[in-house]
C-alpha atoms as a PDB file:
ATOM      1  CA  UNK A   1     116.301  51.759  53.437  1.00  0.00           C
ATOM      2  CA  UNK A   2     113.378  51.750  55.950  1.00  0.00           C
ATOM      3  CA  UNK A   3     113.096  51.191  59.471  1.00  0.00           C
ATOM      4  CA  UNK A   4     111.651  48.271  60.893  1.00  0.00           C
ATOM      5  CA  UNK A   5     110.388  47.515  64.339  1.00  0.00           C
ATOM      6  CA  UNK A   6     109.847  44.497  66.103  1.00  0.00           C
ATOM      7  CA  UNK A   7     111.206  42.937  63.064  1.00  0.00           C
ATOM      8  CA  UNK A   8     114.067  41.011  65.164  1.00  0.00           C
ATOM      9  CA  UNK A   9     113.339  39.069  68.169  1.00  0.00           C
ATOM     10  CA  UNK A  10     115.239  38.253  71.512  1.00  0.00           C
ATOM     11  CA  UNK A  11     117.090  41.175  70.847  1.00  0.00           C
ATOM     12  CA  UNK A  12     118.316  44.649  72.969  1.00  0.00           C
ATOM     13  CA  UNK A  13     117.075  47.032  70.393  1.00  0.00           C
ATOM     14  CA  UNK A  14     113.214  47.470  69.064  1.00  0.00           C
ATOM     15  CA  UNK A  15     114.017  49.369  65.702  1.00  0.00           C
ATOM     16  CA  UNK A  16     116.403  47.836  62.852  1.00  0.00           C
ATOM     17  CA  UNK A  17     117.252  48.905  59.405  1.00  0.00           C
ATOM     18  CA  UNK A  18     115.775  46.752  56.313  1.00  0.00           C
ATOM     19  CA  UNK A  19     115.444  47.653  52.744  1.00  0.00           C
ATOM     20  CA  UNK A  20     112.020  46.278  52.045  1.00  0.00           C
ATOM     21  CA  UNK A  21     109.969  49.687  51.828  1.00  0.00           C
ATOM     22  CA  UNK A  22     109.139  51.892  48.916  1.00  0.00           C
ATOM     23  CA  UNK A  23     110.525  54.843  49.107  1.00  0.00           C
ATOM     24  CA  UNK A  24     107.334  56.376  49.576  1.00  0.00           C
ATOM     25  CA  UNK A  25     106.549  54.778  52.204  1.00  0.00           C
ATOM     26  CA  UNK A  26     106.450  56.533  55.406  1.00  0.00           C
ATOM     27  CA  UNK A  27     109.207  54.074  57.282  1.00  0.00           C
ATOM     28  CA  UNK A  28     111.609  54.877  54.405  1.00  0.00           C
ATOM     29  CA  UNK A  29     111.667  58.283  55.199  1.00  0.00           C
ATOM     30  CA  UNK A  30     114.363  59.944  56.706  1.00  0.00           C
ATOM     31  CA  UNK A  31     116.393  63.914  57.341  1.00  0.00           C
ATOM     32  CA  UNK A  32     119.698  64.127  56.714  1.00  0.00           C
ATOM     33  CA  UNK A  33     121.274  66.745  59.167  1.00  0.00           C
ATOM     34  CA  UNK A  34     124.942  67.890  57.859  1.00  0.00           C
ATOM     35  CA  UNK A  35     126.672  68.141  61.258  1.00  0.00           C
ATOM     36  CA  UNK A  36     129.556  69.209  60.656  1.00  0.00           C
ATOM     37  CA  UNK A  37     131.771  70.894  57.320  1.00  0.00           C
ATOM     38  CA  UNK A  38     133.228  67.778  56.667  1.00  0.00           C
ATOM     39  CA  UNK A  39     130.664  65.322  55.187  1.00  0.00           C
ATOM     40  CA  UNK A  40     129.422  64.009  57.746  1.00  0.00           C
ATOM     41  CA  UNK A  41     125.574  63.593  58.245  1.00  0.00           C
ATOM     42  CA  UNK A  42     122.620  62.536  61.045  1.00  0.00           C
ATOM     43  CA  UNK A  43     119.803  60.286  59.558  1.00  0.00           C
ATOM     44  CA  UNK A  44     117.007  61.233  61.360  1.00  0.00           C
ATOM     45  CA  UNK A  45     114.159  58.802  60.933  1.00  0.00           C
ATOM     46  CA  UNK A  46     109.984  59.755  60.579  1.00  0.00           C
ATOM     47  CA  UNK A  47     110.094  58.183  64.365  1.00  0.00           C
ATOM     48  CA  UNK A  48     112.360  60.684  65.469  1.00  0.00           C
ATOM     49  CA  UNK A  49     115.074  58.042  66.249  1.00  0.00           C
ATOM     50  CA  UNK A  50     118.654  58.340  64.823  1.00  0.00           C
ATOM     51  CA  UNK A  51     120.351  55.638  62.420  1.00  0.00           C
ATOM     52  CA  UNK A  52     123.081  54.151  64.459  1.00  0.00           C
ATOM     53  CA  UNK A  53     125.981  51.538  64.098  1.00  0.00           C
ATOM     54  CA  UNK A  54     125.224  49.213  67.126  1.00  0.00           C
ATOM     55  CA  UNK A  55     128.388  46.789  67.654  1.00  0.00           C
ATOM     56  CA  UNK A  56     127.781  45.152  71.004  1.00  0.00           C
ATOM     57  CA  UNK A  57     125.567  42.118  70.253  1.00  0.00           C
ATOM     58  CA  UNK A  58     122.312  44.463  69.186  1.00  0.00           C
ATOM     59  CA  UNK A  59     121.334  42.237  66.501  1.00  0.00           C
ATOM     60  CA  UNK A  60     120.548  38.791  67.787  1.00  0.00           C
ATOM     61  CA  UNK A  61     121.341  36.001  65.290  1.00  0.00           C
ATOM     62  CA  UNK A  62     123.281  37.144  62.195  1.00  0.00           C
ATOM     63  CA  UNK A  63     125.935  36.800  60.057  1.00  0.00           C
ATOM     64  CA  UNK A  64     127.805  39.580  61.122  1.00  0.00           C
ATOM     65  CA  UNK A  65     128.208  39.951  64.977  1.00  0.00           C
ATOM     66  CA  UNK A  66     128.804  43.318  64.703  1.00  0.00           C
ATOM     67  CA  UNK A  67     128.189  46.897  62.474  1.00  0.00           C
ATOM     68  CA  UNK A  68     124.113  46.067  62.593  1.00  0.00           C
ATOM     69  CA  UNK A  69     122.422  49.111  62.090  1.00  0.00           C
ATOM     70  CA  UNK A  70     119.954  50.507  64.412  1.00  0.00           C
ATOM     71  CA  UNK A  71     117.558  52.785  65.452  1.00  0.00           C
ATOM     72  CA  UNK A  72     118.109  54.605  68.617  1.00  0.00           C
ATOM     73  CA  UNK A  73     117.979  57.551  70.744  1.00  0.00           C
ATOM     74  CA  UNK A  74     120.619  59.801  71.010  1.00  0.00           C
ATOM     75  CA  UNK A  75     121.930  59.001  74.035  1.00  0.00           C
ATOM     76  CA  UNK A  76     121.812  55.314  73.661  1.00  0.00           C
ATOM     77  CA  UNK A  77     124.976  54.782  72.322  1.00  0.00           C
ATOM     78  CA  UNK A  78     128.251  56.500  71.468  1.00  0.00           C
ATOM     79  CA  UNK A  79     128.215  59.722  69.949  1.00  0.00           C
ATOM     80  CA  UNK A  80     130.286  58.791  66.867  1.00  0.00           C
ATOM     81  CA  UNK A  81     128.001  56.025  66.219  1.00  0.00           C
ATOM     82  CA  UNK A  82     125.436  58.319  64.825  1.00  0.00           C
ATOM     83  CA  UNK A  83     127.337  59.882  62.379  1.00  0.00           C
ATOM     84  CA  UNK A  84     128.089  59.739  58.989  1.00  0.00           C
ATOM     85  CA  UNK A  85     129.889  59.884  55.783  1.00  0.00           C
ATOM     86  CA  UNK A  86     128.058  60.579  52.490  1.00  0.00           C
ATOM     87  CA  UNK A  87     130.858  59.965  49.687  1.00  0.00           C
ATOM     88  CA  UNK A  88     129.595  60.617  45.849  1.00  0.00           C
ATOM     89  CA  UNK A  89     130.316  57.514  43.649  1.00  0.00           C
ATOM     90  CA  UNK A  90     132.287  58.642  40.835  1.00  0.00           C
ATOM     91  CA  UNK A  91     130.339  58.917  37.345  1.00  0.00           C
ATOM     92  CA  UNK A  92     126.770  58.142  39.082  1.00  0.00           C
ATOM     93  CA  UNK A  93     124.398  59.689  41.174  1.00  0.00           C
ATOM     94  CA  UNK A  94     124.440  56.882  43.941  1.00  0.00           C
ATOM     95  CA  UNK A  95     126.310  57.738  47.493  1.00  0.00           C
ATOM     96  CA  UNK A  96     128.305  55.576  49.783  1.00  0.00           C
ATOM     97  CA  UNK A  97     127.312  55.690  53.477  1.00  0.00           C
ATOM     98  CA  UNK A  98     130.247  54.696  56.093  1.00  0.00           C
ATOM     99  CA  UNK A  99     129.985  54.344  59.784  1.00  0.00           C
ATOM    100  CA  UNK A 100     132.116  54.971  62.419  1.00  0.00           C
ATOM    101  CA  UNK A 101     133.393  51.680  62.324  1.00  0.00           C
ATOM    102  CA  UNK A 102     134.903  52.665  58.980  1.00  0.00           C
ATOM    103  CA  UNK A 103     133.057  49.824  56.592  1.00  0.00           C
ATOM    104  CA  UNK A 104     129.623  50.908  54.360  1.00  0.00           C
ATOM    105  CA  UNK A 105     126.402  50.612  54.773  1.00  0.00           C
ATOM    106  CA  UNK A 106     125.207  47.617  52.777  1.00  0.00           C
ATOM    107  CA  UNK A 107     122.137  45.958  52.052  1.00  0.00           C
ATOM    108  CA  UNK A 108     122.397  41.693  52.859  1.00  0.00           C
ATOM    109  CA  UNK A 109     120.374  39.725  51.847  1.00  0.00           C
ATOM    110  CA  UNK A 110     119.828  36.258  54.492  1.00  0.00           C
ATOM    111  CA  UNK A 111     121.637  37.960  56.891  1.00  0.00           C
ATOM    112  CA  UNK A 112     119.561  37.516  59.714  1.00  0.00           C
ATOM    113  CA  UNK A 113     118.103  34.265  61.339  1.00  0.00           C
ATOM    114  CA  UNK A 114     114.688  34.057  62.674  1.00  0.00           C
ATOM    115  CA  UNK A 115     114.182  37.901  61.543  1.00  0.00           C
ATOM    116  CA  UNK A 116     110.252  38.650  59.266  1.00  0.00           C
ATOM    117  CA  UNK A 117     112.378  40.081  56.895  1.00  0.00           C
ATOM    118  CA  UNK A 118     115.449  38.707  56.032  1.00  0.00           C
ATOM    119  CA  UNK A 119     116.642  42.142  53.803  1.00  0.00           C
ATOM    120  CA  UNK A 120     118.667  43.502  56.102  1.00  0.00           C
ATOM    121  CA  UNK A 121     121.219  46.740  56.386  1.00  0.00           C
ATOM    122  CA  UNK A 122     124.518  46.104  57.935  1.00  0.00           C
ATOM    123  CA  UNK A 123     127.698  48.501  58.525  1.00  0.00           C
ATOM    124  CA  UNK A 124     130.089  45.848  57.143  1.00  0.00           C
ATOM    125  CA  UNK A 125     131.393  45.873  54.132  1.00  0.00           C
ATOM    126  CA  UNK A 126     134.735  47.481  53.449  1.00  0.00           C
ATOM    127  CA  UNK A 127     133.462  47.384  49.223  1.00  0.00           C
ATOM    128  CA  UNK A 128     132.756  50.816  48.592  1.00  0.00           C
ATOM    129  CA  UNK A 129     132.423  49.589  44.938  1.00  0.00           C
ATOM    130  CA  UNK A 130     129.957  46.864  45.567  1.00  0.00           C
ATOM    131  CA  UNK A 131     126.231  47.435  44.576  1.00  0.00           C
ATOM    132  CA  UNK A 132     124.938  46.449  47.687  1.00  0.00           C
ATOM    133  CA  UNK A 133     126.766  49.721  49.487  1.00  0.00           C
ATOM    134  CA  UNK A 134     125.738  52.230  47.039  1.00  0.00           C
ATOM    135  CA  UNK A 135     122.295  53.950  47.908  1.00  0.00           C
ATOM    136  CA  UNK A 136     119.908  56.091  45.522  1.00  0.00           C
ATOM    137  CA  UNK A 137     119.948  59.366  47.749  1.00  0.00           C
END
């Protein structure tokens, strides 16, 4: 996943989360800070900014009016909205991601309307055994 800005227009936030990036590419780089015991993580991206689930209208025209995720400063939004859950997927080496809003982070594909790139990351899915929510760490 890589981070995308100026991607989405008419919107409150600059910064969005696609999957369009190699993962060499500088945008799809990001530090995971454990934060607490528990497993539950920080993304930090190369920007600085943190991933964030943004559910108040943040992403503009999409299919999901809520659980878009986000780039953002700290103290943009809720607290909880910046962390995260890493979960193993049994008998791989892909993770799960979930948000605070309890569904996973998921890739969707035509999920946004009038976006450049319509590959898009949402916080939506409550599939934890769906393709789309498991991510190469």
């Amino acid at each position: 996943m890589s981070r995308c800005d100026g991607c989405v227009t008419g919107t409150t936030v600059n910064s969005f989360i696609f999957y369009n990036q190699p993962v060499t590419s500088p945008l799809a780089q990001w530090t995971v800070k454990l934060v607490t015991p528990l497993g539950r993580f920080k993304f930090t991206a190369d920007n600085g900014n943190l991933l964030a689930l943004c559910t108040s209208n943040c992403g503009g025209t999409v299919t999901f009016g809520v659980g878009v995720a986000v780039l953002t400063t700290a103290t943009a939004l809720p607290a909880n909205n910046y962390i995260w859950t890493i979960v193993q997927v049994p008998d791989s080496t892909r993770v799960t991601i979930t948000g605070a809003n309890g569904n996973f982070l998921a890739r969707c594909v035509g999920c946004w309307q009038g976006a450049r790139n319509q590959n898009g990351v949402f916080v939506h899915t409550k599939d934890n055994a769906s393709y789309a929510a498991q991510w190469t760490p």
